[in-house]
C-alpha atoms as a PDB file:
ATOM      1  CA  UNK A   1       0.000   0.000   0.000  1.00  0.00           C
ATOM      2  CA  UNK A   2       1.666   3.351  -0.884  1.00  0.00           C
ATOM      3  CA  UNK A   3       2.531   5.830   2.059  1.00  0.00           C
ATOM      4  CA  UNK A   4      -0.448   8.287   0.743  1.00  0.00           C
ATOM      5  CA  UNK A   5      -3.050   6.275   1.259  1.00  0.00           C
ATOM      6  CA  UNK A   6      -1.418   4.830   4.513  1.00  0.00           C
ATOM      7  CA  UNK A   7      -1.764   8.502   5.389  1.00  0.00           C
ATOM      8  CA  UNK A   8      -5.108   9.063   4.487  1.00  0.00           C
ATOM      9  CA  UNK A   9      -6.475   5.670   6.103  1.00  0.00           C
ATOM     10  CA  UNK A  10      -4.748   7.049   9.176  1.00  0.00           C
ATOM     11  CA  UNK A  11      -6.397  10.231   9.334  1.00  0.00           C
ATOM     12  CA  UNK A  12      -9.949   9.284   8.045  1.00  0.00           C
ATOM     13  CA  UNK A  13      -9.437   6.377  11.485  1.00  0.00           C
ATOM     14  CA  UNK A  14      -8.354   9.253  13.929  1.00  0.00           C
ATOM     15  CA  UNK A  15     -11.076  11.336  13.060  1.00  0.00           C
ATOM     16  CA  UNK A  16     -13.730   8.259  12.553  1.00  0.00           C
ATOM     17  CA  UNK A  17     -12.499   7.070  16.632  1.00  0.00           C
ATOM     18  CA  UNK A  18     -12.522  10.777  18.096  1.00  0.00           C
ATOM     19  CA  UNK A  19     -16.139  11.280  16.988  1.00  0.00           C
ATOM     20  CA  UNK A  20     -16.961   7.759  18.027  1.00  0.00           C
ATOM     21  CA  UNK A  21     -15.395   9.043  21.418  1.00  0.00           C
ATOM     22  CA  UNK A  22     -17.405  11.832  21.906  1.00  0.00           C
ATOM     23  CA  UNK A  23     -20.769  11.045  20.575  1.00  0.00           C
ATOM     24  CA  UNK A  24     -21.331   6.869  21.224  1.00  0.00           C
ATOM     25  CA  UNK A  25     -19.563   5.984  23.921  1.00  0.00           C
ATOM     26  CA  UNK A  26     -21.116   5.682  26.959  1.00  0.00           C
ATOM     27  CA  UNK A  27     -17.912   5.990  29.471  1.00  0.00           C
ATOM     28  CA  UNK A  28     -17.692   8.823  30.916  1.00  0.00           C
ATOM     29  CA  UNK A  29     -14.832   8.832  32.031  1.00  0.00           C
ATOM     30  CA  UNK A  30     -13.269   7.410  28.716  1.00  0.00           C
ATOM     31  CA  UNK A  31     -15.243  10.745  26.623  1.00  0.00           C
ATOM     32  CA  UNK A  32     -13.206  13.699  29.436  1.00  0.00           C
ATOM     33  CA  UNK A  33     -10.108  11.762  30.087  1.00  0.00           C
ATOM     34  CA  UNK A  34      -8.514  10.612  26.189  1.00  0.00           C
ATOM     35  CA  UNK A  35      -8.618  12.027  22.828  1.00  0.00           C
ATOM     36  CA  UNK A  36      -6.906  10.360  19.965  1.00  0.00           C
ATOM     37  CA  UNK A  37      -3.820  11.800  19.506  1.00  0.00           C
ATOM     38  CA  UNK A  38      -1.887   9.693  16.394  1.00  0.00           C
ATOM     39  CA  UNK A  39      -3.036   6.509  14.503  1.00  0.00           C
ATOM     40  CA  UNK A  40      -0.476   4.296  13.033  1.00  0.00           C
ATOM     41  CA  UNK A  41      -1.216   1.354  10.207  1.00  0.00           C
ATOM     42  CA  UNK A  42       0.593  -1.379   9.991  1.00  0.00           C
ATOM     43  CA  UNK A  43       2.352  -1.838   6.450  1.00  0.00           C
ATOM     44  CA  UNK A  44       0.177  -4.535   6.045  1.00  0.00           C
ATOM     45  CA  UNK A  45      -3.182  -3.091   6.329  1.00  0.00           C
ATOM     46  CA  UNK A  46      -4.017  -5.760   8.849  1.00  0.00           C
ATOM     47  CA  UNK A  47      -3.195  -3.675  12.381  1.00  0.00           C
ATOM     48  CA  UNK A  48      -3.546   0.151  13.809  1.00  0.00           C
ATOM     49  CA  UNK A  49      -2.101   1.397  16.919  1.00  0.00           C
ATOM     50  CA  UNK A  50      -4.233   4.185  18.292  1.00  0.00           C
ATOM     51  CA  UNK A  51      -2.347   6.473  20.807  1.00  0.00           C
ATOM     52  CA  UNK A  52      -4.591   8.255  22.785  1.00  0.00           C
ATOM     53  CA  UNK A  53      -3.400  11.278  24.972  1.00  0.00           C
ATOM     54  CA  UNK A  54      -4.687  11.973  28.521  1.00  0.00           C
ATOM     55  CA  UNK A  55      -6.470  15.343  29.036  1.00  0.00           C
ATOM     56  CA  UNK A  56      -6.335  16.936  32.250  1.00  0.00           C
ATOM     57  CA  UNK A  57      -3.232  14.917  33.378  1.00  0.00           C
ATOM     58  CA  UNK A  58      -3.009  14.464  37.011  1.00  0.00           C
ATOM     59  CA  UNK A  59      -0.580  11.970  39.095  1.00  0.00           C
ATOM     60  CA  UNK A  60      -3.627  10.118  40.472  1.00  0.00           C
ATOM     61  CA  UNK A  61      -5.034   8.843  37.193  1.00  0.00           C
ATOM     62  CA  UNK A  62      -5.001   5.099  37.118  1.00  0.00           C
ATOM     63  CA  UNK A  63      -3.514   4.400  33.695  1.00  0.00           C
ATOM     64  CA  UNK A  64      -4.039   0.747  34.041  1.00  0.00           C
ATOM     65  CA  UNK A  65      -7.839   1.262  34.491  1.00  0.00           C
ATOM     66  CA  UNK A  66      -8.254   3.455  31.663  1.00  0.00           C
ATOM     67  CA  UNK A  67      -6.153   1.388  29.339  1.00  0.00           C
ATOM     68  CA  UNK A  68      -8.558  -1.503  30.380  1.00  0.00           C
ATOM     69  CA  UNK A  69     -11.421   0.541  29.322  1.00  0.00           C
ATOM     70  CA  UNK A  70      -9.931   1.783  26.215  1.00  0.00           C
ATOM     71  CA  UNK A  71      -9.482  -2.174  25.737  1.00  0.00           C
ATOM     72  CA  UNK A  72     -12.755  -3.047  26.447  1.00  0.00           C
ATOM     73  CA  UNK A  73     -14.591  -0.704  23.607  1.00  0.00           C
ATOM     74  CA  UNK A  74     -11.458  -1.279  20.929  1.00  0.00           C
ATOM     75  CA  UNK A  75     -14.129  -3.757  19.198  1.00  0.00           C
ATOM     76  CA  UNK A  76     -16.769  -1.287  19.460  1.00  0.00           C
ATOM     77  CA  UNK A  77     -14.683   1.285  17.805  1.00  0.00           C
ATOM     78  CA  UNK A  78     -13.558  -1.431  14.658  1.00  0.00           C
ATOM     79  CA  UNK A  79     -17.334  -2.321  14.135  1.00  0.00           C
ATOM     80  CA  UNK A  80     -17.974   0.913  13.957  1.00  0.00           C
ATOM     81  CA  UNK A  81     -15.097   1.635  11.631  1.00  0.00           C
ATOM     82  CA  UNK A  82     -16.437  -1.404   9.153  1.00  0.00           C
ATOM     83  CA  UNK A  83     -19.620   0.473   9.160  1.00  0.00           C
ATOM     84  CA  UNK A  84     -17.933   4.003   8.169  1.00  0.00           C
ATOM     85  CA  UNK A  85     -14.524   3.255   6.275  1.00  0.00           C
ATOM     86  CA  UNK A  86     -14.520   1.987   2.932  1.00  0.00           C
ATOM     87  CA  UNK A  87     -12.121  -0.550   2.651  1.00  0.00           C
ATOM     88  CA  UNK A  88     -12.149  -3.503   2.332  1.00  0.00           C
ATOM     89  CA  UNK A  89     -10.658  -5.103   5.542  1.00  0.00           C
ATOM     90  CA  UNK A  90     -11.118  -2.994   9.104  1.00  0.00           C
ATOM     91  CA  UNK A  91      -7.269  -3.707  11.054  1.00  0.00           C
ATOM     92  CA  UNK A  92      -7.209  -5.224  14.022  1.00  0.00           C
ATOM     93  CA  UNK A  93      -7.085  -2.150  17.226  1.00  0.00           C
ATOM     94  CA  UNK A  94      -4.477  -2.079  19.480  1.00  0.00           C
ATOM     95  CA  UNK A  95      -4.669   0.759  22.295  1.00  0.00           C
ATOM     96  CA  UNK A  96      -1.641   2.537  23.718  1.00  0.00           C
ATOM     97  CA  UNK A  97      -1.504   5.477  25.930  1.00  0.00           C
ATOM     98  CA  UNK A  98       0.846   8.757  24.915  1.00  0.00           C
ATOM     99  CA  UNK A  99       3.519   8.931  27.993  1.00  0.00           C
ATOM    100  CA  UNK A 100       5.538  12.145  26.559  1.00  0.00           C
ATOM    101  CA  UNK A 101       3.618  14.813  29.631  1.00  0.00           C
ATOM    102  CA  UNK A 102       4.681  12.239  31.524  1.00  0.00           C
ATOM    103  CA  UNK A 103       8.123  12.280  30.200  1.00  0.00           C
ATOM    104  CA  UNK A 104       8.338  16.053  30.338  1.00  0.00           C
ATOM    105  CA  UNK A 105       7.474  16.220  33.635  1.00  0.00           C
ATOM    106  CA  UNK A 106      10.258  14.275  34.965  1.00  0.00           C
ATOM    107  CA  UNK A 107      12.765  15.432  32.718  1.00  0.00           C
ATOM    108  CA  UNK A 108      11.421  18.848  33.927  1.00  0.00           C
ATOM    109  CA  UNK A 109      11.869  17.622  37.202  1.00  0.00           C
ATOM    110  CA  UNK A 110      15.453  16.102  36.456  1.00  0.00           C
ATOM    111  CA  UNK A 111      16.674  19.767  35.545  1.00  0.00           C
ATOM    112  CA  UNK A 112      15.174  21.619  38.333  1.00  0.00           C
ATOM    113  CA  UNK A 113      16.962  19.354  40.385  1.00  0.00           C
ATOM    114  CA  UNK A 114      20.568  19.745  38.621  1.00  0.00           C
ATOM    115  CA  UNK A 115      20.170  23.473  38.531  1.00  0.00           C
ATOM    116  CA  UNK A 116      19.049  23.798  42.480  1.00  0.00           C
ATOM    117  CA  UNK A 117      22.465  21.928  42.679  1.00  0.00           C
ATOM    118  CA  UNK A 118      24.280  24.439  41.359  1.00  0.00           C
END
């Protein structure tokens, strides 16, 4: 499959999901907590890792919980992606979580650190 229409499946799926998101799921807590942030095919067609981003990041979010919910509607999401995309085979969903706030907060943290030091 060339890298165009790669790209275009990609962003036709993260905009198909976020609107899935918002108006059909019925988690609450899934709709104010994630929003898609990237959507990546596999070569083959046959698999798509979503990334979803946490809004309103705070330490005492249990990541393991919401991945586990994100899990638990990923086959929602792909039957409602066979009912909207038009292709010919729907990949298989896999859910991650985006750790990079995370990240920059404790390489934030790492620097504050070095330059009380000083």
């Amino acid at each position: 499959m060339n890298e165009r229409r790669v790209k275009g499946i990609e962003k036709e799926i993260a905009r198909k999901i976020g609107t899935i998101l918002l108006t059909e799921v019925k988690n609450e807590k899934l709709k104010n907590l994630v929003s898609v942030y990237n959507v990546k095919l596999s070569s083959d067609a046959r698999y798509v890792d979503i990334i979803f981003s946490i809004l309103n990041y705070k330490e005492n979010i249990n990541k393991e919980k919401l991945l586990e919910d994100l899990n638990k509607v990923k086959g929602f999401f792909r039957k409602r992606l066979s009912e909207e995309l038009n292709i010919r085979y729907v990949p298989e969903i896999r859910v991650h979580l985006d750790d990079t706030i995370e990240y920059a907060v404790k390489i934030s943290k790492l620097i504050d650190e070095v330059l009380d030091k000083k």
